[in-house]
N, C-alpha and C. Protein backbone atom coordinates (compact mmCIF):
# COMPACT_ATOMS: atom_id res chain seq x y z
N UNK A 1 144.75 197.52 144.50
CA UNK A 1 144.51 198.92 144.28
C UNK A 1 144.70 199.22 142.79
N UNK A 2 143.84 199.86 142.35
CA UNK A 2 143.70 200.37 140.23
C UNK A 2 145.10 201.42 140.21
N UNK A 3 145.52 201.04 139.30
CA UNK A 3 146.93 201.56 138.65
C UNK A 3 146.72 202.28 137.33
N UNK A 4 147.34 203.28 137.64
CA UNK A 4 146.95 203.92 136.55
C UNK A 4 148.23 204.66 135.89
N UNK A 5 148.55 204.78 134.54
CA UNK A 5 149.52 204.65 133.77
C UNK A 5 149.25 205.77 132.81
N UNK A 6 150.17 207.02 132.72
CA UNK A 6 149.60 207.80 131.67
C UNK A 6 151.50 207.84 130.58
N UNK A 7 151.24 207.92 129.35
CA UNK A 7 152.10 207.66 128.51
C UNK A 7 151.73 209.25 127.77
N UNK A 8 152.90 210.10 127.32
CA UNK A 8 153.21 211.10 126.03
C UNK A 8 154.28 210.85 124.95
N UNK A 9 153.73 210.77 124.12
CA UNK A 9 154.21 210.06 122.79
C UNK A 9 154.91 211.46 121.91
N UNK A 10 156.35 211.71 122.14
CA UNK A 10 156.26 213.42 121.50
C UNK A 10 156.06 213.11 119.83
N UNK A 11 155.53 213.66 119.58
CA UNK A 11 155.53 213.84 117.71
C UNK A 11 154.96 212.84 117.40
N UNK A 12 153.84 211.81 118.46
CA UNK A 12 152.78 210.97 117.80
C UNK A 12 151.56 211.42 117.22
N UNK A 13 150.94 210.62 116.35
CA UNK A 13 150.11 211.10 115.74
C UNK A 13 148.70 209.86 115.79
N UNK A 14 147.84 210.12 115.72
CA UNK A 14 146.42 209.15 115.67
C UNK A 14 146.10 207.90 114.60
N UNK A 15 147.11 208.35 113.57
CA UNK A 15 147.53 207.02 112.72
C UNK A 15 148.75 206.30 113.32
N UNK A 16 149.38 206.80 113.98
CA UNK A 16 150.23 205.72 114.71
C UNK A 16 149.68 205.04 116.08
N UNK A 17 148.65 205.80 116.85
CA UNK A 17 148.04 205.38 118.20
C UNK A 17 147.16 204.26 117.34
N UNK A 18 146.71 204.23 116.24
CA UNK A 18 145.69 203.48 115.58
C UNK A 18 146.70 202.42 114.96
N UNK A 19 147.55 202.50 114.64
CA UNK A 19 148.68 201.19 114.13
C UNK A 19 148.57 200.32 115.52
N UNK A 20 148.86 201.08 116.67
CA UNK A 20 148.92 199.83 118.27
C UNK A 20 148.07 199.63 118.32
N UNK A 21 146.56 199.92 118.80
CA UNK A 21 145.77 200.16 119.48
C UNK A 21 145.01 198.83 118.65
N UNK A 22 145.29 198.70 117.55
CA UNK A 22 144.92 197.65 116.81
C UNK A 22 145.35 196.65 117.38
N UNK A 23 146.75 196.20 117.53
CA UNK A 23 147.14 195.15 117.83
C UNK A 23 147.38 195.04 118.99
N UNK A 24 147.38 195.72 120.20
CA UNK A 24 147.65 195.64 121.76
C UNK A 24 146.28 195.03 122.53
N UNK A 25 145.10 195.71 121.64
CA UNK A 25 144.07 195.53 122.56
C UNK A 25 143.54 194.75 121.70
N UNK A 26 142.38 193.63 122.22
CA UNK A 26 141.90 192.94 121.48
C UNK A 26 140.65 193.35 120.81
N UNK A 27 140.46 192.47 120.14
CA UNK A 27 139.53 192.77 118.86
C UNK A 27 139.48 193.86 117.71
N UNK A 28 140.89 194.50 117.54
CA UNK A 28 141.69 195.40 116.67
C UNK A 28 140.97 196.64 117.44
N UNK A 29 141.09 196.66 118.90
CA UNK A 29 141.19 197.48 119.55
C UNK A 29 140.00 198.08 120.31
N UNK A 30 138.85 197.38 120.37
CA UNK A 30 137.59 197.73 120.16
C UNK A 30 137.49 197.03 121.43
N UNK A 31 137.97 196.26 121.74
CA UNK A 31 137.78 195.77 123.90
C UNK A 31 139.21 196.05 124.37
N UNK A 32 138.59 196.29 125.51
CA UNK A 32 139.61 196.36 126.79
C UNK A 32 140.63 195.02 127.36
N UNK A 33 142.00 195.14 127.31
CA UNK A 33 142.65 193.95 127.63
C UNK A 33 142.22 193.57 129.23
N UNK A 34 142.35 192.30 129.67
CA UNK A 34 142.15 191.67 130.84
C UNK A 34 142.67 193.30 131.82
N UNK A 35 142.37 193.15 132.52
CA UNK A 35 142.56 194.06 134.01
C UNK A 35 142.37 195.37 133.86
N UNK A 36 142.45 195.93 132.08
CA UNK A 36 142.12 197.04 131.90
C UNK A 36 140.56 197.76 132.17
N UNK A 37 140.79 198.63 133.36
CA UNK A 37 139.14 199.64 133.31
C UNK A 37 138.94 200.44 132.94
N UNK A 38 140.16 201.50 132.18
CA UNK A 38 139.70 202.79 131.30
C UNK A 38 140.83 202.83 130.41
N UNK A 39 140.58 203.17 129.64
CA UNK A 39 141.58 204.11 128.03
C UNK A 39 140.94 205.03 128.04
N UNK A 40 142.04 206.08 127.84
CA UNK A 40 141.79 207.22 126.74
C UNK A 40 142.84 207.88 125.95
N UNK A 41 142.55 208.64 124.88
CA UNK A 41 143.84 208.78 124.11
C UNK A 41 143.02 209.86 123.15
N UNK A 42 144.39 210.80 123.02
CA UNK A 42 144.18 212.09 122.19
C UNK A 42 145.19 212.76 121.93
N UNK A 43 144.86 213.85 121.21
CA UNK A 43 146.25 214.41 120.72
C UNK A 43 146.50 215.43 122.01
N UNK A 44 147.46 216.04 121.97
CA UNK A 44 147.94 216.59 122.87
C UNK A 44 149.17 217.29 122.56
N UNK A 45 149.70 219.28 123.16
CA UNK A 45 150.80 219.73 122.01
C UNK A 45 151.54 219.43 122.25
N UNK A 46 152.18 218.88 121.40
CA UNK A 46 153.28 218.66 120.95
C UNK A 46 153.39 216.41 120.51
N UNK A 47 152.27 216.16 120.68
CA UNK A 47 152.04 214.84 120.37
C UNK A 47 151.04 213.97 120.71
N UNK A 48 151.13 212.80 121.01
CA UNK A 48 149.90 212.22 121.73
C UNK A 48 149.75 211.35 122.84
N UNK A 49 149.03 211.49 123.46
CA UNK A 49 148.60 211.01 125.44
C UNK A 49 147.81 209.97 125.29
N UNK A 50 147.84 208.68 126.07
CA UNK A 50 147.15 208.20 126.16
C UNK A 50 147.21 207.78 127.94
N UNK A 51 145.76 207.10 128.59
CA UNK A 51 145.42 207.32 130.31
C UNK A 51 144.96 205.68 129.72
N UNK A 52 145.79 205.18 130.98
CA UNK A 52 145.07 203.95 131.04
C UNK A 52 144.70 203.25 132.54
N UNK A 53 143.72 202.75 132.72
CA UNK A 53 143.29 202.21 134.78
C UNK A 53 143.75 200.66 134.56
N UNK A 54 144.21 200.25 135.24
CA UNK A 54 144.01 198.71 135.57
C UNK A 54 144.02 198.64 136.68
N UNK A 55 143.63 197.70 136.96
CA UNK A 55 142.64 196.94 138.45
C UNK A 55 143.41 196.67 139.30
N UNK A 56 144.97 196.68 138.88
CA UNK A 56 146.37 196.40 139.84
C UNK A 56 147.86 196.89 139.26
N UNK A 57 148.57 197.07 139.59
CA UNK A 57 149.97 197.35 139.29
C UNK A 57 150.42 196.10 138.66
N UNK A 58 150.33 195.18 139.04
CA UNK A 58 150.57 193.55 138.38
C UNK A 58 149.45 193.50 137.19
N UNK A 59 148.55 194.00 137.24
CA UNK A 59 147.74 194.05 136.03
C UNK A 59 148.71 195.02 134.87
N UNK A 60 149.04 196.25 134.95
CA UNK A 60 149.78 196.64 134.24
C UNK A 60 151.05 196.18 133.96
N UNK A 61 151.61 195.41 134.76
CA UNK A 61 153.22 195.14 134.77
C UNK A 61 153.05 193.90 133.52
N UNK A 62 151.56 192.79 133.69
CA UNK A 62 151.47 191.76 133.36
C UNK A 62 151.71 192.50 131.27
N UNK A 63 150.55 193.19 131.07
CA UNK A 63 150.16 194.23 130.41
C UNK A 63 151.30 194.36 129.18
N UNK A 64 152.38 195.43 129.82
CA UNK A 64 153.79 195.73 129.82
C UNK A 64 154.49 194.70 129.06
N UNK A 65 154.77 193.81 130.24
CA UNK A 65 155.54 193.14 129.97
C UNK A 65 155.36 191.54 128.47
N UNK A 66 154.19 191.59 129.06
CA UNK A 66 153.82 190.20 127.97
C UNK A 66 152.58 190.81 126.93
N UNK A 67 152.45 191.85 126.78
CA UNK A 67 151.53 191.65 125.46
C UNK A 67 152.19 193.28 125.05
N UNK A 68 152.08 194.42 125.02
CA UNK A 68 152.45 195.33 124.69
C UNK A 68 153.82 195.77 124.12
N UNK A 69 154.91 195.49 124.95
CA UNK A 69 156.69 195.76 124.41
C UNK A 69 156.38 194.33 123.38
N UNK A 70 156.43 193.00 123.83
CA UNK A 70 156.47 192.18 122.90
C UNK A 70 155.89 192.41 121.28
N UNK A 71 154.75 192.79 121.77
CA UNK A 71 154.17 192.98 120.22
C UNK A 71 154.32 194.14 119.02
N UNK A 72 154.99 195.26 120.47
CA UNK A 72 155.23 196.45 119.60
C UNK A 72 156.67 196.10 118.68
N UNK A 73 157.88 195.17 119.95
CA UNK A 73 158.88 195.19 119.00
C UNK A 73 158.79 194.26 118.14
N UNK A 74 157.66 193.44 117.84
CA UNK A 74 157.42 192.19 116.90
C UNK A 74 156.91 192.24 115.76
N UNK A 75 155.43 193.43 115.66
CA UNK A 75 154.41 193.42 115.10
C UNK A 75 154.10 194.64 114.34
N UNK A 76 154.57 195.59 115.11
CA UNK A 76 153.86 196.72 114.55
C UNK A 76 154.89 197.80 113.95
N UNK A 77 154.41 198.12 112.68
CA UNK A 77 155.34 198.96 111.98
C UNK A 77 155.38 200.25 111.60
N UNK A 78 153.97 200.98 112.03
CA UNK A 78 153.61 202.20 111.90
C UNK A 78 153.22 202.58 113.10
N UNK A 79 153.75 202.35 114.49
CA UNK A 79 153.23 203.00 115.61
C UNK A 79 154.29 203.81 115.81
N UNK A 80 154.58 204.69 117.27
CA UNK A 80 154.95 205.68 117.68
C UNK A 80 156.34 205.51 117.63
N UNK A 81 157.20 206.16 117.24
CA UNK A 81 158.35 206.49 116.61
C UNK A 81 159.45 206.73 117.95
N UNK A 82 158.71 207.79 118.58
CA UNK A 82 159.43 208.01 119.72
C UNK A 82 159.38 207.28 121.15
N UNK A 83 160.74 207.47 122.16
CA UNK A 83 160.54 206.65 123.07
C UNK A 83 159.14 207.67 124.20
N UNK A 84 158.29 206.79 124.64
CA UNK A 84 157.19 207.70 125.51
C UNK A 84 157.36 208.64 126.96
N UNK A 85 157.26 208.88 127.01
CA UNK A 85 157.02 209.83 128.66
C UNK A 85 156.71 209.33 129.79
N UNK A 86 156.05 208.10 130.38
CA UNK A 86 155.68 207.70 131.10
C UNK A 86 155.29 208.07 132.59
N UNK A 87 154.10 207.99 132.97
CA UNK A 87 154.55 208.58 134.37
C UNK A 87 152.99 207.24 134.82
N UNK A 88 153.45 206.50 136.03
CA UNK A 88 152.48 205.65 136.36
C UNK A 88 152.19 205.94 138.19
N UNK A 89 150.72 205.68 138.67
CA UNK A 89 151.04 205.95 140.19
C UNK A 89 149.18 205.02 140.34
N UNK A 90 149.35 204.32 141.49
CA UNK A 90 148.09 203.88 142.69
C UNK A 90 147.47 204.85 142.54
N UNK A 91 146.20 204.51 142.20
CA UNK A 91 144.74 205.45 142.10
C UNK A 91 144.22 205.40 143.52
N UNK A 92 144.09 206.65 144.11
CA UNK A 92 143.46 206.80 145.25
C UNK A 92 142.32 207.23 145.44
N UNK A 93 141.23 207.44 144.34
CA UNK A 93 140.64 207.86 144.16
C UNK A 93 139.63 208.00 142.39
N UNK A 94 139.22 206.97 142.49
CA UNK A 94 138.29 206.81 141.12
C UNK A 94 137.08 207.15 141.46
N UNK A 95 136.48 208.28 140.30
CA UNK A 95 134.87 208.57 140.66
C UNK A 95 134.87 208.61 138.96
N UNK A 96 133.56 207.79 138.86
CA UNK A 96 132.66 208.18 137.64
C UNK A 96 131.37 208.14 137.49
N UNK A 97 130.88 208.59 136.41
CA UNK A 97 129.90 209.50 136.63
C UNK A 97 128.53 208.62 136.54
């Protein structure tokens, strides 16, 4: 079942979503990681949101755990400052257009 993961970043900004987004996703951000089926990301008040689908909960956990925390606490020096918002839940329902 697609898992879907939405993150609020308080007091992020689009040069810091653009510091990760570089290095999380491949090809400095321009494809979708393995299991991933949607991104999106914008500002939002008081900071910035990003929506992400994967194809399984183990797709995100995989995600999480081995390419994203690793690289953020390794790699990246201008991303989001603050700790995120998180709220993740089983998609019951995907329609697009």
């Amino acid at each position: 079942m697609a898992y879907c993961v939405v993150t609020f970043h308080p007091g992020g900004t689009k040069a810091q979503y653009d510091a990760e987004i570089a290095v999380v996703h491949p090809h400095g951000g321009a494809s979708l990681p393995v299991g991933q089926l949607y991104h999106a990301a914008g500002p939002s008040p008081g900071g910035w949101s990003v929506v992400a689908i994967h194809d399984s909960k183990e797709s995100w956990d995989n995600f999480l755990g081995n390419i994203l925390l690793p690289t953020i606490r390794s790699q990246i020096k201008n991303g989001f400052t603050t700790e995120p918002h998180v709220i993740g839940f089983e998609v019951d329902h995907l329609q697009q257009s």
